[in-house]
Protein backbone atom coordinates (compact mmCIF):
# COMPACT_ATOMS: atom_id res chain seq x y z
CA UNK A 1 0.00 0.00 0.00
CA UNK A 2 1.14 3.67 -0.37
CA UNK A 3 0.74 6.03 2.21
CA UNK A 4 1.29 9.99 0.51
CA UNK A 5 2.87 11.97 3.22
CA UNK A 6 4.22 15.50 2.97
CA UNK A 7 7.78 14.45 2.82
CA UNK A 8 7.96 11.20 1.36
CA UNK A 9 6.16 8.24 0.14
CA UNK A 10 5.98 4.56 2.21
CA UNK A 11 5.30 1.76 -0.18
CA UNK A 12 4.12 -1.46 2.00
CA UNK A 13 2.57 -4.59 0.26
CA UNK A 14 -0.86 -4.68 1.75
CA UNK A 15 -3.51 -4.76 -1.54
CA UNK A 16 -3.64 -7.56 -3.12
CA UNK A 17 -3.10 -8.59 -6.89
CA UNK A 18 -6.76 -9.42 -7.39
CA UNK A 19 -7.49 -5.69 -6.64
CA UNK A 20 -4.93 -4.80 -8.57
CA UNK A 21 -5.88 -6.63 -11.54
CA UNK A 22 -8.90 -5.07 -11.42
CA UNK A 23 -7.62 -1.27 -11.32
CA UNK A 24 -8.57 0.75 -14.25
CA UNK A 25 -5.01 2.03 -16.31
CA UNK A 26 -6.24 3.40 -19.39
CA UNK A 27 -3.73 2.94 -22.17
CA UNK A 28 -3.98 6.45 -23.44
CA UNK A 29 -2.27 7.77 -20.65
CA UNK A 30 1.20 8.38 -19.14
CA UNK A 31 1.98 7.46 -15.72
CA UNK A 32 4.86 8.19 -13.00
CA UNK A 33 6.30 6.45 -10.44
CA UNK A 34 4.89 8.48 -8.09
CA UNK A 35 1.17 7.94 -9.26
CA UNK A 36 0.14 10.76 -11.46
CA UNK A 37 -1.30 10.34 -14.79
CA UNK A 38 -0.92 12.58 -17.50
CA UNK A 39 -2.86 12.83 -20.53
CA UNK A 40 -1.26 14.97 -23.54
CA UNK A 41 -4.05 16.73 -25.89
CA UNK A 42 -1.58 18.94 -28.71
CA UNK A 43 -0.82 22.33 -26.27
CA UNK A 44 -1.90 20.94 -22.85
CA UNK A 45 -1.62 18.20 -20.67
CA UNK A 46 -4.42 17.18 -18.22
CA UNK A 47 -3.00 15.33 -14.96
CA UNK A 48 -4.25 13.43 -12.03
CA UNK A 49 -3.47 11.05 -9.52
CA UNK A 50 -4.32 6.87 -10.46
CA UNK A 51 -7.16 5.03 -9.24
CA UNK A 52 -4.17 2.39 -7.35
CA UNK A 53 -3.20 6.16 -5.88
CA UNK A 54 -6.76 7.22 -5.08
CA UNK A 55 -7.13 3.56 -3.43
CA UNK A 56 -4.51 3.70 -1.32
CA UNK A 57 -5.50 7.40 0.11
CA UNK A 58 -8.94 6.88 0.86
CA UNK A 59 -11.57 9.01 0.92
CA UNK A 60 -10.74 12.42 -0.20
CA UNK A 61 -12.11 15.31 1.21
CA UNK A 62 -10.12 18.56 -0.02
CA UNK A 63 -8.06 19.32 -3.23
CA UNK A 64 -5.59 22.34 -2.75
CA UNK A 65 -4.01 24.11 -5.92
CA UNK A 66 -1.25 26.26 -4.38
CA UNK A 67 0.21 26.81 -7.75
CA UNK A 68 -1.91 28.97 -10.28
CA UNK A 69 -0.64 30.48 -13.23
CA UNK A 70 3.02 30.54 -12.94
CA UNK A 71 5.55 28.76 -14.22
CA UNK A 72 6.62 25.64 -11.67
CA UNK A 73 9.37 23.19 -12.33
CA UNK A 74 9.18 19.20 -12.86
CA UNK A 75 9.18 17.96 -9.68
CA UNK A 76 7.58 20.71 -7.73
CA UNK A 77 4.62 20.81 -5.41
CA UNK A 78 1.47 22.26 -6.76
CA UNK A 79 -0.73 21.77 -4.33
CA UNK A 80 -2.21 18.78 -1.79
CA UNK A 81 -4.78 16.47 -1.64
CA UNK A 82 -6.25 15.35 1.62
CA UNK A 83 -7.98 11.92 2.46
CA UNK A 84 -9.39 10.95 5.62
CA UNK A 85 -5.92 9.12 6.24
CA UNK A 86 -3.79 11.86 5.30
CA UNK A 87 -2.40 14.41 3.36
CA UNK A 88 -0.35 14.43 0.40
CA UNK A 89 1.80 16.96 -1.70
CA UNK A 90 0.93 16.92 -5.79
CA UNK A 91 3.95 17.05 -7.56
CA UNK A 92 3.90 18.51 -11.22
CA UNK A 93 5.40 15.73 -13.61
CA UNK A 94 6.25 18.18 -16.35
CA UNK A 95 7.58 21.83 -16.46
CA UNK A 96 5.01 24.17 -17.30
CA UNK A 97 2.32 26.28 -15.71
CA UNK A 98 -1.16 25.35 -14.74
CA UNK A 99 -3.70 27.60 -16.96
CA UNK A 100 -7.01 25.66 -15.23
CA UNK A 101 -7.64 23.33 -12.57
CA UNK A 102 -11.21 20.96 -12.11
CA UNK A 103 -13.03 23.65 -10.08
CA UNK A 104 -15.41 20.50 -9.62
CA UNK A 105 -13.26 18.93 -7.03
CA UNK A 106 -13.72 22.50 -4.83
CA UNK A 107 -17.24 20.91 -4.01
CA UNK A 108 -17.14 17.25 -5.13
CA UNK A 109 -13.44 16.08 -4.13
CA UNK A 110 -14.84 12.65 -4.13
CA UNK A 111 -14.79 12.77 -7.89
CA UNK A 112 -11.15 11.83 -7.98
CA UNK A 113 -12.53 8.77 -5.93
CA UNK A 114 -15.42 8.00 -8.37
CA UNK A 115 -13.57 8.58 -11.50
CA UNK A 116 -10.34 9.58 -11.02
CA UNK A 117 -9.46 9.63 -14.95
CA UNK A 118 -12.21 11.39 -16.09
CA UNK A 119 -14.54 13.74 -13.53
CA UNK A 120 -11.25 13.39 -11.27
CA UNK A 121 -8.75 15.57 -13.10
CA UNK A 122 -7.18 17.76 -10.84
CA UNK A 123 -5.43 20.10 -13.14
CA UNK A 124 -4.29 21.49 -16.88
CA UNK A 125 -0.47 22.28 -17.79
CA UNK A 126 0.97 24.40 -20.38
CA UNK A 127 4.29 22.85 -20.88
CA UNK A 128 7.27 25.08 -20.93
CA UNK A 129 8.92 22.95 -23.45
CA UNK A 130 8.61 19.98 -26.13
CA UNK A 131 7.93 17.08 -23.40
CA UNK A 132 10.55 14.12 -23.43
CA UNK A 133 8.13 10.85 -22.79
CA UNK A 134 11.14 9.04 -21.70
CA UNK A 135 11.22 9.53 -18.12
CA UNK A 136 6.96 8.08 -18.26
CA UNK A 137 5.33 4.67 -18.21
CA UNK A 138 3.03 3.15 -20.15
CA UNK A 139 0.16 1.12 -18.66
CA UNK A 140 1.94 -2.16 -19.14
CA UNK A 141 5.27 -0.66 -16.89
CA UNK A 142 2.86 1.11 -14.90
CA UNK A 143 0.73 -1.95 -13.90
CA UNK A 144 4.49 -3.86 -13.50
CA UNK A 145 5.27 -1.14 -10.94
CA UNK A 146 2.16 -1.65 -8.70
CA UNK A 147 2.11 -5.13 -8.94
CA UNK A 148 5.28 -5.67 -7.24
């Protein structure tokens, strides 16, 4: 299981495969290892956390966007997401700056829950630059890495 904490992220072996197996990883989609999916439509890309992600939080209750409009760094936080368990950072995947972000989750956070591919988006990213997909996964590597 993953727990999302503000500093770091504790991977412990507590779902099973069967649940797993039956995770939805759309194959349209890039993942990372740290559970965010990005999909890439020409001059943006949408992101979000996994459904194995939004599993392994729980319920969420509040989506933060700290970072609107500016120009943030792969690898920085953007914001948090809180679940009844806990509360985790969002990291952006990509360099670029977040032009709009799923003003649904303000009063429905459970969407990311319910449909955390679709309704669930949590945000849109002007990249800064062409976007290497080298550094990604697949669904096939992505369900590899969750499977362990």
């Amino acid at each position: 299981m993953v727990f999302f904490t503000q500093d770091s992220l504790i991977v412990s072996n507590t779902l099973n495969k069967r649940k797993i197996k039956q995770m939805k990883i759309p194959k349209d989609l890039y993942y990372t290892e740290s559970h965010e999916w990005l999909k890439i439509n020409k001059n943006e890309i949408i992101i979000g956390i996994t459904d194995y992600a939004q599993h392994e939080l729980g319920d969420i209750v509040f989506v933060e966007i700290d970072k609107f409009d500016e120009n943030i760094d792969s690898g920085d936080v953007f914001g948090s997401i809180e679940a009844v368990k806990t509360v985790a950072d969002l990291y952006l995947p990509i360099s670029g700056k977040i032009f709009e972000k799923n003003k649904n989750l303000e009063e429905k956070p459970e969407l990311i829950n319910q449909s955390p591919y679709d309704d669930g988006w949590i945000i849109k990213v002007k990249p800064n630059e062409s976007i290497d997909l080298n550094p990604f996964l697949n669904e096939i590597a992505y369900k590899d890495l969750i499977s362990f």
